[in-house]
N, C-alpha and C. Protein backbone atom coordinates (compact mmCIF):
# COMPACT_ATOMS: atom_id res chain seq x y z
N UNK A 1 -17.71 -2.15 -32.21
CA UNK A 1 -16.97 -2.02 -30.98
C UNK A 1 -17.84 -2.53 -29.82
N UNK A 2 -16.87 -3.20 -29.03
CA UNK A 2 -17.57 -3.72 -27.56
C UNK A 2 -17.24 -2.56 -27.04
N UNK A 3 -18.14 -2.79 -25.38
CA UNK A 3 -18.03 -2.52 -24.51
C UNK A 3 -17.48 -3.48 -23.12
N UNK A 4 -16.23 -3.73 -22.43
CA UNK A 4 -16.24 -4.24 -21.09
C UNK A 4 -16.00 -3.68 -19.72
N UNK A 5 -17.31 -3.66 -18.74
CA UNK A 5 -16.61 -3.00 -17.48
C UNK A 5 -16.30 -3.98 -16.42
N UNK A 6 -15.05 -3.21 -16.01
CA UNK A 6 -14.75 -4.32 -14.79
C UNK A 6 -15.17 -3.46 -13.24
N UNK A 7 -15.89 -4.06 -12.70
CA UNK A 7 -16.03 -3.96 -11.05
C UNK A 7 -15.21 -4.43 -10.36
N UNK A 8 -14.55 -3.81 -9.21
CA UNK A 8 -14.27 -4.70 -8.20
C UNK A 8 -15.28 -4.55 -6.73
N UNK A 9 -15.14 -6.01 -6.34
CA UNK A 9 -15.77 -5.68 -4.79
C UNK A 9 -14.63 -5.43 -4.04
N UNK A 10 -15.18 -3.80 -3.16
CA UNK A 10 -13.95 -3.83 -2.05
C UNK A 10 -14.93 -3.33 -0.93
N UNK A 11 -14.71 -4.46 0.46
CA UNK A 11 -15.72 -4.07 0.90
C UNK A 11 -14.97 -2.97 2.58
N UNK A 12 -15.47 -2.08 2.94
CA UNK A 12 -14.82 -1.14 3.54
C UNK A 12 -14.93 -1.25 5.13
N UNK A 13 -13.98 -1.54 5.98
CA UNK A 13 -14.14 -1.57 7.35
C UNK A 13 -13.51 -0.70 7.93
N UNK A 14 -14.30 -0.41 9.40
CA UNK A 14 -12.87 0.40 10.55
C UNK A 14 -12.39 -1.16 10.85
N UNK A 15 -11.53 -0.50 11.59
CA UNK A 15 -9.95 -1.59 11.90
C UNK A 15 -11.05 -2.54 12.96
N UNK A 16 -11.67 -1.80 13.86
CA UNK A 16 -11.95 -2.67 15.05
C UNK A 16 -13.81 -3.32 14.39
N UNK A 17 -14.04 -3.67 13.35
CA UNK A 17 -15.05 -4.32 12.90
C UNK A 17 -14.52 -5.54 11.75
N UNK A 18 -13.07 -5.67 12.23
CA UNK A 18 -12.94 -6.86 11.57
C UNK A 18 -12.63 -8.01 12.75
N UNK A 19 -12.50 -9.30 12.16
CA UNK A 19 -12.87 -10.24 13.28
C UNK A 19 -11.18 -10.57 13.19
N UNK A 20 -10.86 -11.21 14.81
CA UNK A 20 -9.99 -10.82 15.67
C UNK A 20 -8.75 -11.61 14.87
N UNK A 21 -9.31 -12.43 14.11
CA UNK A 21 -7.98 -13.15 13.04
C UNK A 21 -7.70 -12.39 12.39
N UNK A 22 -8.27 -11.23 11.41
CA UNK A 22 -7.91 -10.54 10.58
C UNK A 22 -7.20 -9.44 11.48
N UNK A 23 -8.00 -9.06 12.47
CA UNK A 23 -6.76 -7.94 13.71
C UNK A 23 -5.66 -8.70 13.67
N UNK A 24 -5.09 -9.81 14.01
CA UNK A 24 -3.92 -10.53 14.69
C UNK A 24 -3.23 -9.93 13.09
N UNK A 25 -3.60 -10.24 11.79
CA UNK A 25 -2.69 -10.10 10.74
C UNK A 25 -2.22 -9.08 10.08
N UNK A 26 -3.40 -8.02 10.30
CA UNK A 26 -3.38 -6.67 10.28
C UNK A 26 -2.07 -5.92 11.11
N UNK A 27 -2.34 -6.18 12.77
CA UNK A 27 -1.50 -5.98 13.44
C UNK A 27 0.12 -6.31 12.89
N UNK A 28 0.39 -7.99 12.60
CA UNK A 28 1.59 -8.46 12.26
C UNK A 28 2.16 -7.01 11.06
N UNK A 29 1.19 -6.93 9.82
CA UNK A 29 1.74 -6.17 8.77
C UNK A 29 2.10 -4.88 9.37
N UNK A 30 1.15 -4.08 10.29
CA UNK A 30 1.98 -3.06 10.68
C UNK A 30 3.32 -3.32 11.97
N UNK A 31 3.37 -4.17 12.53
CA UNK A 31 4.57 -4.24 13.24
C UNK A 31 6.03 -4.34 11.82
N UNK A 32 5.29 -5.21 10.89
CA UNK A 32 6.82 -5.29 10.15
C UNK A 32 7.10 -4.02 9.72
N UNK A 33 6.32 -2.74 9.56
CA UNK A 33 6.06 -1.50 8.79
C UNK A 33 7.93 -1.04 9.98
N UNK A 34 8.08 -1.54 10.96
CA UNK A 34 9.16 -1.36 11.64
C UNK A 34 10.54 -1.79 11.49
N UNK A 35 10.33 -2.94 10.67
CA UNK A 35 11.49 -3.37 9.74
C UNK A 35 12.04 -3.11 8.40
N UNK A 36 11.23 -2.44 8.50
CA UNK A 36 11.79 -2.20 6.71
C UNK A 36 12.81 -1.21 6.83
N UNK A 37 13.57 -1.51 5.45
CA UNK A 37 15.04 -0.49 5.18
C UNK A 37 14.77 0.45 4.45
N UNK A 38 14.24 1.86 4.11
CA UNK A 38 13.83 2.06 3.12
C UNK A 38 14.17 3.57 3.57
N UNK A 39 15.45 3.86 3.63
CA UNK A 39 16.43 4.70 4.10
C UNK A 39 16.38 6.08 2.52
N UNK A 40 15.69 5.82 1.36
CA UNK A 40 15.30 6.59 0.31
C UNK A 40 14.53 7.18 -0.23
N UNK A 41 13.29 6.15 0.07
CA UNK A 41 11.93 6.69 -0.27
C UNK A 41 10.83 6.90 0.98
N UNK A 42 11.57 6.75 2.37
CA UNK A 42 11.05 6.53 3.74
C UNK A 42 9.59 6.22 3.45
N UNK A 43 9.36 5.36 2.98
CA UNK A 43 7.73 5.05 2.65
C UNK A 43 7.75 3.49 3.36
N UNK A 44 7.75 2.97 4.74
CA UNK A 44 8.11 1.64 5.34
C UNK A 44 6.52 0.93 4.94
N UNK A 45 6.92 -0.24 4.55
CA UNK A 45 5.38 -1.17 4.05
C UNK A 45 5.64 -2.32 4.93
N UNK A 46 5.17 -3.25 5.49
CA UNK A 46 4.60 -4.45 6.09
C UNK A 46 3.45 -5.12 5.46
N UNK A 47 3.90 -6.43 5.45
CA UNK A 47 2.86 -7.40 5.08
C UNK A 47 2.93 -8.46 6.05
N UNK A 48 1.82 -9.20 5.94
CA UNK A 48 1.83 -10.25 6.73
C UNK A 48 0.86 -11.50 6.19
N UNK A 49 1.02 -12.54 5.67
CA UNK A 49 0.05 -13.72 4.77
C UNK A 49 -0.06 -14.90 6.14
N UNK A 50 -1.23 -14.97 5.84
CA UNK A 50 -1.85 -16.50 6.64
C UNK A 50 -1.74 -17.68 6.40
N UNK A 51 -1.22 -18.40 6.21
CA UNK A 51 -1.05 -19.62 5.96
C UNK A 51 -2.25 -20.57 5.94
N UNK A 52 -2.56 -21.34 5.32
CA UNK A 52 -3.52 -22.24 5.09
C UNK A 52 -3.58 -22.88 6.72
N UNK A 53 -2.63 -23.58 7.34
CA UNK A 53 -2.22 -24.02 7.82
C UNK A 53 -2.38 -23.12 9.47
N UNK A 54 -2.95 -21.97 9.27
CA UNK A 54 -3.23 -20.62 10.23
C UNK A 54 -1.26 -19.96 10.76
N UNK A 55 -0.28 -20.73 10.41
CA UNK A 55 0.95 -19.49 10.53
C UNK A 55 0.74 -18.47 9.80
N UNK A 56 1.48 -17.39 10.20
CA UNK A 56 1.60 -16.23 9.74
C UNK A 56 3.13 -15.75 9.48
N UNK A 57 3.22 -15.64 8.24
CA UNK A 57 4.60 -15.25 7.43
C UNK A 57 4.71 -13.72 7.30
N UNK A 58 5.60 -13.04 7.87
CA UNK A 58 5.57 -11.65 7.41
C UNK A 58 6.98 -11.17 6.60
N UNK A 59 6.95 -9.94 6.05
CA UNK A 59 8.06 -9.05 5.37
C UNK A 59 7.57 -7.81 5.29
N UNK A 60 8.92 -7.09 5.04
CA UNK A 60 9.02 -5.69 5.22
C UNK A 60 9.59 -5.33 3.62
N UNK A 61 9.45 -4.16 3.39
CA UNK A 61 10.40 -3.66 2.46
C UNK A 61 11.86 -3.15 2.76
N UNK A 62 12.71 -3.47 1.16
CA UNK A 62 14.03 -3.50 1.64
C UNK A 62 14.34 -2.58 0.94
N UNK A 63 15.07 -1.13 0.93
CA UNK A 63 15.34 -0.84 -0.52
C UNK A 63 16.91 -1.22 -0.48
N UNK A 64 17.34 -0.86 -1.87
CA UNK A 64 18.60 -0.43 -1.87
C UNK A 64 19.09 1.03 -2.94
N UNK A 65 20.06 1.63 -2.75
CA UNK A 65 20.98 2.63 -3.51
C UNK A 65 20.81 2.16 -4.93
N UNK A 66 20.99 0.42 -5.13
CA UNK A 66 21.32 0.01 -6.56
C UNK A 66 19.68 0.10 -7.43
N UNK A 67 18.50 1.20 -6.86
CA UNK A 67 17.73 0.67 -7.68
C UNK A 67 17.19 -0.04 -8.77
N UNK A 68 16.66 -1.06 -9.06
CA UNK A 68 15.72 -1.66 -8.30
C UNK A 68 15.90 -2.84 -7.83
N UNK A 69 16.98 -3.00 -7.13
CA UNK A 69 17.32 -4.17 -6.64
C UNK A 69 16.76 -4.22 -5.15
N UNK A 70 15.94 -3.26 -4.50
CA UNK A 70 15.45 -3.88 -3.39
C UNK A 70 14.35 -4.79 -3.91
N UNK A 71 13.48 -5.34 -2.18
CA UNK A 71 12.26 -5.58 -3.09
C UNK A 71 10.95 -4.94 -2.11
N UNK A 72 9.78 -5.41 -2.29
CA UNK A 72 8.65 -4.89 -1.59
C UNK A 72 8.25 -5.89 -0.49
N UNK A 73 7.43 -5.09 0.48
CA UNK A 73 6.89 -6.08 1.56
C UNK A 73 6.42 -7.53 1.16
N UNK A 74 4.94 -6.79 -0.13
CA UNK A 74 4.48 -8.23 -0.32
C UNK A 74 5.04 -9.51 -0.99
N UNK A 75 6.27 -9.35 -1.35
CA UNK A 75 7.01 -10.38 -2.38
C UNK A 75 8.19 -10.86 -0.94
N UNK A 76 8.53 -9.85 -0.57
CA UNK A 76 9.60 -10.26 0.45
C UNK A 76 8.72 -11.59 1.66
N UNK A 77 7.42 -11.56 2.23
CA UNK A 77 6.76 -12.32 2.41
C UNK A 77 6.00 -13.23 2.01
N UNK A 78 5.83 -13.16 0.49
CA UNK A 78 5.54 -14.22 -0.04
C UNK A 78 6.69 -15.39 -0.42
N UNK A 79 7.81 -14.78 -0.76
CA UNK A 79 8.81 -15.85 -1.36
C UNK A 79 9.09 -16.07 0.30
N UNK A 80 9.09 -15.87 1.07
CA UNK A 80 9.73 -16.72 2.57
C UNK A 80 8.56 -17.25 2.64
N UNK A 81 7.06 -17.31 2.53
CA UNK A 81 6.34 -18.49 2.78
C UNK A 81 6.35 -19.26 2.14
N UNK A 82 6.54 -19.30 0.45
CA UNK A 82 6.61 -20.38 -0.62
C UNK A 82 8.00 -21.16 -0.24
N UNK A 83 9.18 -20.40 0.49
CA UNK A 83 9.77 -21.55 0.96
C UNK A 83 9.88 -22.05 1.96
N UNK A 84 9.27 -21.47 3.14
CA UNK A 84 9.19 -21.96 4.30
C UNK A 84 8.18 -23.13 4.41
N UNK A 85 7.06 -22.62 3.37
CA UNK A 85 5.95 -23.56 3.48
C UNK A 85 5.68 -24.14 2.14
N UNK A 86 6.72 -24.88 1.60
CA UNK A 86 6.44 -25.47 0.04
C UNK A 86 4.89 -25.87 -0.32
N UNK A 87 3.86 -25.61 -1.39
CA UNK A 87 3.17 -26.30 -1.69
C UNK A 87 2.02 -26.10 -0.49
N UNK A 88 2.17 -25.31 0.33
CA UNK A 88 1.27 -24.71 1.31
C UNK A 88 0.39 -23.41 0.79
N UNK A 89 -0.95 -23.51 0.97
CA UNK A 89 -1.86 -22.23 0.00
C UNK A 89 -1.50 -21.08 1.03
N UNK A 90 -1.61 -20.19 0.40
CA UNK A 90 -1.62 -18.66 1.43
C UNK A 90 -3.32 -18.12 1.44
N UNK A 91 -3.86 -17.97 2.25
CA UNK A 91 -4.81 -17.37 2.25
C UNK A 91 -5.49 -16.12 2.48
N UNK A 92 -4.48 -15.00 3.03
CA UNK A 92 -4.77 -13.88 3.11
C UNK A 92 -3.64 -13.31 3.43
N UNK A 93 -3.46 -12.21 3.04
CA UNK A 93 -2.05 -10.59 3.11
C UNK A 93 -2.94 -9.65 3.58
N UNK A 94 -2.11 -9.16 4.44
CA UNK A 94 -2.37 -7.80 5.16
C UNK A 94 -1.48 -6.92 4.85
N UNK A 95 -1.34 -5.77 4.72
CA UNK A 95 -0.27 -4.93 3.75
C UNK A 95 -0.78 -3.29 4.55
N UNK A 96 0.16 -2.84 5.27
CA UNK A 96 0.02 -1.21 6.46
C UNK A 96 0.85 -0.51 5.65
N UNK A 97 1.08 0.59 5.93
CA UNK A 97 2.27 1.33 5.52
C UNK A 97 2.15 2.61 6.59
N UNK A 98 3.53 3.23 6.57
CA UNK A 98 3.81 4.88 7.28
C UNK A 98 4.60 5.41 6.52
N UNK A 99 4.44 6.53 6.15
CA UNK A 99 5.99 8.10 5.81
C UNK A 99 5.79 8.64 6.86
N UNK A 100 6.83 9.42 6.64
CA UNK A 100 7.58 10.82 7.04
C UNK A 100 8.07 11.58 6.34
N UNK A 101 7.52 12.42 6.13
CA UNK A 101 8.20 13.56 4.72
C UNK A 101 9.55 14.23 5.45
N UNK A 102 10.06 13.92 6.58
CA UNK A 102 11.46 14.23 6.90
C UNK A 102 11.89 13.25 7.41
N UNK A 103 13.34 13.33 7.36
CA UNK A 103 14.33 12.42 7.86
C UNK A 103 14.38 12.06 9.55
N UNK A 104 13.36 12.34 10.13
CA UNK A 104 13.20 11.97 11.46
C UNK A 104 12.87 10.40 11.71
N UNK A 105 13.57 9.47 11.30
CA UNK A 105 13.26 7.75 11.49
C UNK A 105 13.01 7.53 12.72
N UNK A 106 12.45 7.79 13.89
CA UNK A 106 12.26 7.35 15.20
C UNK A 106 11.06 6.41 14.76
N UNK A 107 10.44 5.60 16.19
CA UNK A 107 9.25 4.75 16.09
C UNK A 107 8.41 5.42 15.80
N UNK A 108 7.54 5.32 14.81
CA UNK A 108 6.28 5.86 14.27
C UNK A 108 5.28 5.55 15.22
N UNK A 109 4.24 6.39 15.64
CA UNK A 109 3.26 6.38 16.03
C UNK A 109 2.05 5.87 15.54
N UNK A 110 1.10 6.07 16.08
CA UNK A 110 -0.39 5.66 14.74
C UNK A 110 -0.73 6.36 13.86
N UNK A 111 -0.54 7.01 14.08
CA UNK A 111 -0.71 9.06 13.00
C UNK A 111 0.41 8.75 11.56
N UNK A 112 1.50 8.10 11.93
CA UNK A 112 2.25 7.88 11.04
C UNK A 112 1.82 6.73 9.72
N UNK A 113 0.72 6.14 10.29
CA UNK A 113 0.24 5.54 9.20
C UNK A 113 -0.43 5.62 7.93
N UNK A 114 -0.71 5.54 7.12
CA UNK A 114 -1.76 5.96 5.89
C UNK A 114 -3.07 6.39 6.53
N UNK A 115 -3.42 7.14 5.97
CA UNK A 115 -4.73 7.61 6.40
C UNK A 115 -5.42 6.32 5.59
N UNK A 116 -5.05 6.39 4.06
CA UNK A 116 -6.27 5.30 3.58
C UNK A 116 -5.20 4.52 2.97
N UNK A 117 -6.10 2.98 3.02
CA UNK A 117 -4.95 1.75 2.76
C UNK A 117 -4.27 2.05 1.09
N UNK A 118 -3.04 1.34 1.46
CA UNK A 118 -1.87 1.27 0.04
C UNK A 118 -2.22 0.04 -0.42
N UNK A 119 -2.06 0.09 -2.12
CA UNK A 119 -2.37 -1.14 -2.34
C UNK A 119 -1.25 -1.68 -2.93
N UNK A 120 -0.90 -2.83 -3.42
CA UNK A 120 0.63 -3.40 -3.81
C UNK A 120 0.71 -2.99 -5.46
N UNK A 121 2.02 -2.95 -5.34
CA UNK A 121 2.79 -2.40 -6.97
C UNK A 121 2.22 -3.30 -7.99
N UNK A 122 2.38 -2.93 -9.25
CA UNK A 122 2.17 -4.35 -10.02
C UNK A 122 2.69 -5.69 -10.38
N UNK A 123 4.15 -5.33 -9.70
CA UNK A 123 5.00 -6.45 -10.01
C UNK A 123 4.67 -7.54 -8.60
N UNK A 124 4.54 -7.06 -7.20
CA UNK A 124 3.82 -7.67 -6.39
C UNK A 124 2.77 -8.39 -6.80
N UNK A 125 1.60 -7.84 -7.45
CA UNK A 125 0.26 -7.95 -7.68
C UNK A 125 0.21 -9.22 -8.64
N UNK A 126 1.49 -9.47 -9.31
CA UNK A 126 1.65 -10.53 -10.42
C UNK A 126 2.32 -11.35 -9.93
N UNK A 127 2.79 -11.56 -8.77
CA UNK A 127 3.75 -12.28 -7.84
C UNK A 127 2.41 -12.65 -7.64
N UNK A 128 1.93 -12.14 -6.99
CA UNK A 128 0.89 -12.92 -6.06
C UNK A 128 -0.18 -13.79 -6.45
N UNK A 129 -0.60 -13.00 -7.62
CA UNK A 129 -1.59 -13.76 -8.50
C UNK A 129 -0.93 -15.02 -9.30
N UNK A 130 0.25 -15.14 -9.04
CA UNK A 130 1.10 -16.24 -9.53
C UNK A 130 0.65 -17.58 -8.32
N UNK A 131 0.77 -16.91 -6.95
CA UNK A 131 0.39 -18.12 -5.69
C UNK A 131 -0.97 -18.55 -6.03
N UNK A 132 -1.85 -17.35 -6.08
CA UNK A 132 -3.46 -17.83 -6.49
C UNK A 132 -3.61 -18.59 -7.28
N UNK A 133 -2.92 -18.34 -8.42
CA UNK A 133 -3.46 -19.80 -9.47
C UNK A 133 -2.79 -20.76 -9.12
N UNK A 134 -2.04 -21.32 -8.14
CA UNK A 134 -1.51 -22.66 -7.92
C UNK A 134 -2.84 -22.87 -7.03
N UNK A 135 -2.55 -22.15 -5.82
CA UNK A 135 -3.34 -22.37 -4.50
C UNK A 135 -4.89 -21.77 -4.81
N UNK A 136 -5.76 -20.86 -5.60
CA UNK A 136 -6.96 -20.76 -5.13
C UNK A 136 -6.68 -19.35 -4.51
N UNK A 137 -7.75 -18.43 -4.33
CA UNK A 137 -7.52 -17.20 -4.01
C UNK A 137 -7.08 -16.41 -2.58
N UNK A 138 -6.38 -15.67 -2.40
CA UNK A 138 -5.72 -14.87 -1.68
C UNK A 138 -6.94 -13.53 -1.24
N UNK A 139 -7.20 -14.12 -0.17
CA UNK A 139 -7.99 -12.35 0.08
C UNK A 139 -6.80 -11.36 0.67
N UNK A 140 -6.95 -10.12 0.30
CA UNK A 140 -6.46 -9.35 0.38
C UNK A 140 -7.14 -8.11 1.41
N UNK A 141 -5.89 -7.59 2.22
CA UNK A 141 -6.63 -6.92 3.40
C UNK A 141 -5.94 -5.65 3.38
N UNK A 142 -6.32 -4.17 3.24
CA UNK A 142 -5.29 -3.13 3.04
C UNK A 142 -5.90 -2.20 4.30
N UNK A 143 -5.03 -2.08 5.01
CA UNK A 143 -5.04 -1.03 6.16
C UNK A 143 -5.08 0.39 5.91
N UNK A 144 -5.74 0.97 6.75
CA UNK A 144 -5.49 2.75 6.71
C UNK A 144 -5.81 3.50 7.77
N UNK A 145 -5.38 4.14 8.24
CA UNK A 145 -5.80 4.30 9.81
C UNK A 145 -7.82 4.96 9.45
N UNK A 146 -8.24 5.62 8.74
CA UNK A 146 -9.20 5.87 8.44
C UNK A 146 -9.80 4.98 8.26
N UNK A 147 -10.05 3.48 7.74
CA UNK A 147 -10.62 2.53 7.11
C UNK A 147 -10.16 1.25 6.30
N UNK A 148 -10.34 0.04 6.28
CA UNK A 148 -9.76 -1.34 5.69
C UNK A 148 -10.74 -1.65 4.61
N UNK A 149 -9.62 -2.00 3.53
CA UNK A 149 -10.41 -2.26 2.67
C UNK A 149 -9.59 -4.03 2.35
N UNK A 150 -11.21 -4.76 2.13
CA UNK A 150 -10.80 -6.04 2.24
C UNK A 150 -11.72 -6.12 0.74
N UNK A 151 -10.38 -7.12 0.20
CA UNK A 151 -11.01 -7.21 -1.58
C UNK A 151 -10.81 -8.88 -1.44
N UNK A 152 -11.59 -9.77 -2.06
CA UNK A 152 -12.25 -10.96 -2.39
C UNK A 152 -10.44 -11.90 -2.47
N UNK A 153 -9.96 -11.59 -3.82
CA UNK A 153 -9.22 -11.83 -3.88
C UNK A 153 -7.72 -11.06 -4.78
N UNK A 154 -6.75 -11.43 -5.14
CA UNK A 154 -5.41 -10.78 -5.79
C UNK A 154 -6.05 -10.81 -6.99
N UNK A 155 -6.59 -11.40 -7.57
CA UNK A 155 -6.85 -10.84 -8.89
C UNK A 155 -8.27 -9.85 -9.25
N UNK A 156 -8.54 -9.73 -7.80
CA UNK A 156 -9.29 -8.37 -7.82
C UNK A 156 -8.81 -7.28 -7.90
N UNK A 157 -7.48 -7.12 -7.89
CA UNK A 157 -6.21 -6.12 -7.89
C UNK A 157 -6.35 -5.40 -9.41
N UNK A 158 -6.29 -6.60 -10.06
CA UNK A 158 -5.35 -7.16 -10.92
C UNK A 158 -6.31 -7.39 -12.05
N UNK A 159 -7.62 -6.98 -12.34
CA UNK A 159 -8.32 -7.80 -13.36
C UNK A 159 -8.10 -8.09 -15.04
N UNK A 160 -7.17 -7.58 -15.27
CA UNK A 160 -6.64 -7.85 -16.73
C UNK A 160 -5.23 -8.39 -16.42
N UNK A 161 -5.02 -9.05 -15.40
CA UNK A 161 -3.81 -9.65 -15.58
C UNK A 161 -3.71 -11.02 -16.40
N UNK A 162 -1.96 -11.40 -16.47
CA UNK A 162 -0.99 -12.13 -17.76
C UNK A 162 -1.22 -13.26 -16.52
N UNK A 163 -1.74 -14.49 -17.09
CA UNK A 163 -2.27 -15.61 -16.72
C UNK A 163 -1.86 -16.86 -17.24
N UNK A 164 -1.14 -16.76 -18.26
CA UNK A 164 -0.88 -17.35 -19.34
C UNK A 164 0.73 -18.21 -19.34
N UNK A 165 0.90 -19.06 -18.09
CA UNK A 165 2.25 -18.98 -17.41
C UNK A 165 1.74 -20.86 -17.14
C-alpha cells in the first residue's frame, strides 16, 4: 500500500490587505450577493470573474421550487462570460455569501455576511476546472467578513478531480 497526501496552498487575508483589483472583485461578488433569488434556502452567493481582458463578469444564485433546476453564483457567471467573452481566459472568481436564519429579506448589512469564506459546490468546482484546462488557471478568492482566503488555483479546490474530457 501507498501512501498520497494532498496539500493545498490557501493563503489567508483581511479584506483590506488585498490589492485594490482584488477589492474591486471582491466588492462586485458581494454586491451580486443582492441579486440572487434564493427565496428557499435564503443562503444569497455572488461571484464575480476577471476577465483576461481586465472586465468583470458577475452572477448571483438562482434557485427554483423545481429543485435542482436553479443554478449557483459561480456557474451562473461563468457561462455568461464563456459567452459573452468566447475563447477569452478568466482569471480570477470572487465568491461572498450572506443568510438569515429568518424570513426577514431586507438589504443585508455587513454582519450578514459569512464570518469565514464559502467555498463553491462540486458541480461548480468541475465547471470551473473545465475553463482552467482550456484557459490556464483561475485563482480563486473566497470572502468572509473575518478573513479571505485566496487559493492558487480551481483545481486547488478540487485535487482529485475528472480531467479526462
Amino acid at each position: 500500500m501507498k501512501e498520497k497526501e494532498i496539500k493545498t496552498l490557501i493563503k489567508v487575508y483581511d479584506y483590506e490587505e488585498l490589492s485594490a483589483e482584488d477589492r474591486e472583485l471582491v466588492d462586485a461578488a458581494k454586491a451580486m450577493t443582492r441579486s440572487s433569488y434564493a427565496p428557499y434556502s435564503r443562503f444569497h452567493v455572488g461571484a464575480a470573474i476577471r476577465m483576461d481582458g481586465g472586465e468583470i463578469v458577475t452572477g448571483s444564485n438562482q434557485e427554483n421550487a423545481a429543485y435542482p433546476s436553479g443554478t449557483c453564483a459561480e456557474r451562473t457567471a461563468a457561462y455568461w462570460a464563456s459567452a459573452q467573452y468566447p475563447g477569452v481566459a478568466m482569471k480570477k472568481i470572487a465568491i461572498a455569501a450572506w443568510t438569515r436564519l429568518h424570513k426577514d429579506e431586507s438589504e443585508p448589512d455587513e454582519e450578514c455576511f459569512q464570518r469565514l469564506p464559502i467555498s463553491p459546490c462540486g458541480a461548480c468546482r468541475q465547471a470551473l476546472l473545465e475553463y482552467e484546462a482550456l484557459y490556464g488557471d483561475i485563482e480563486v478568492i473566497l470572502y468572509g467578513l473575518d478573513c479571505v482566503y485566496v487559493l492558487p488555483s480551481v483545481k486547488s479546490l478540487l485535487p482529485l478531480s475528472f480531467t479526462e474530457f
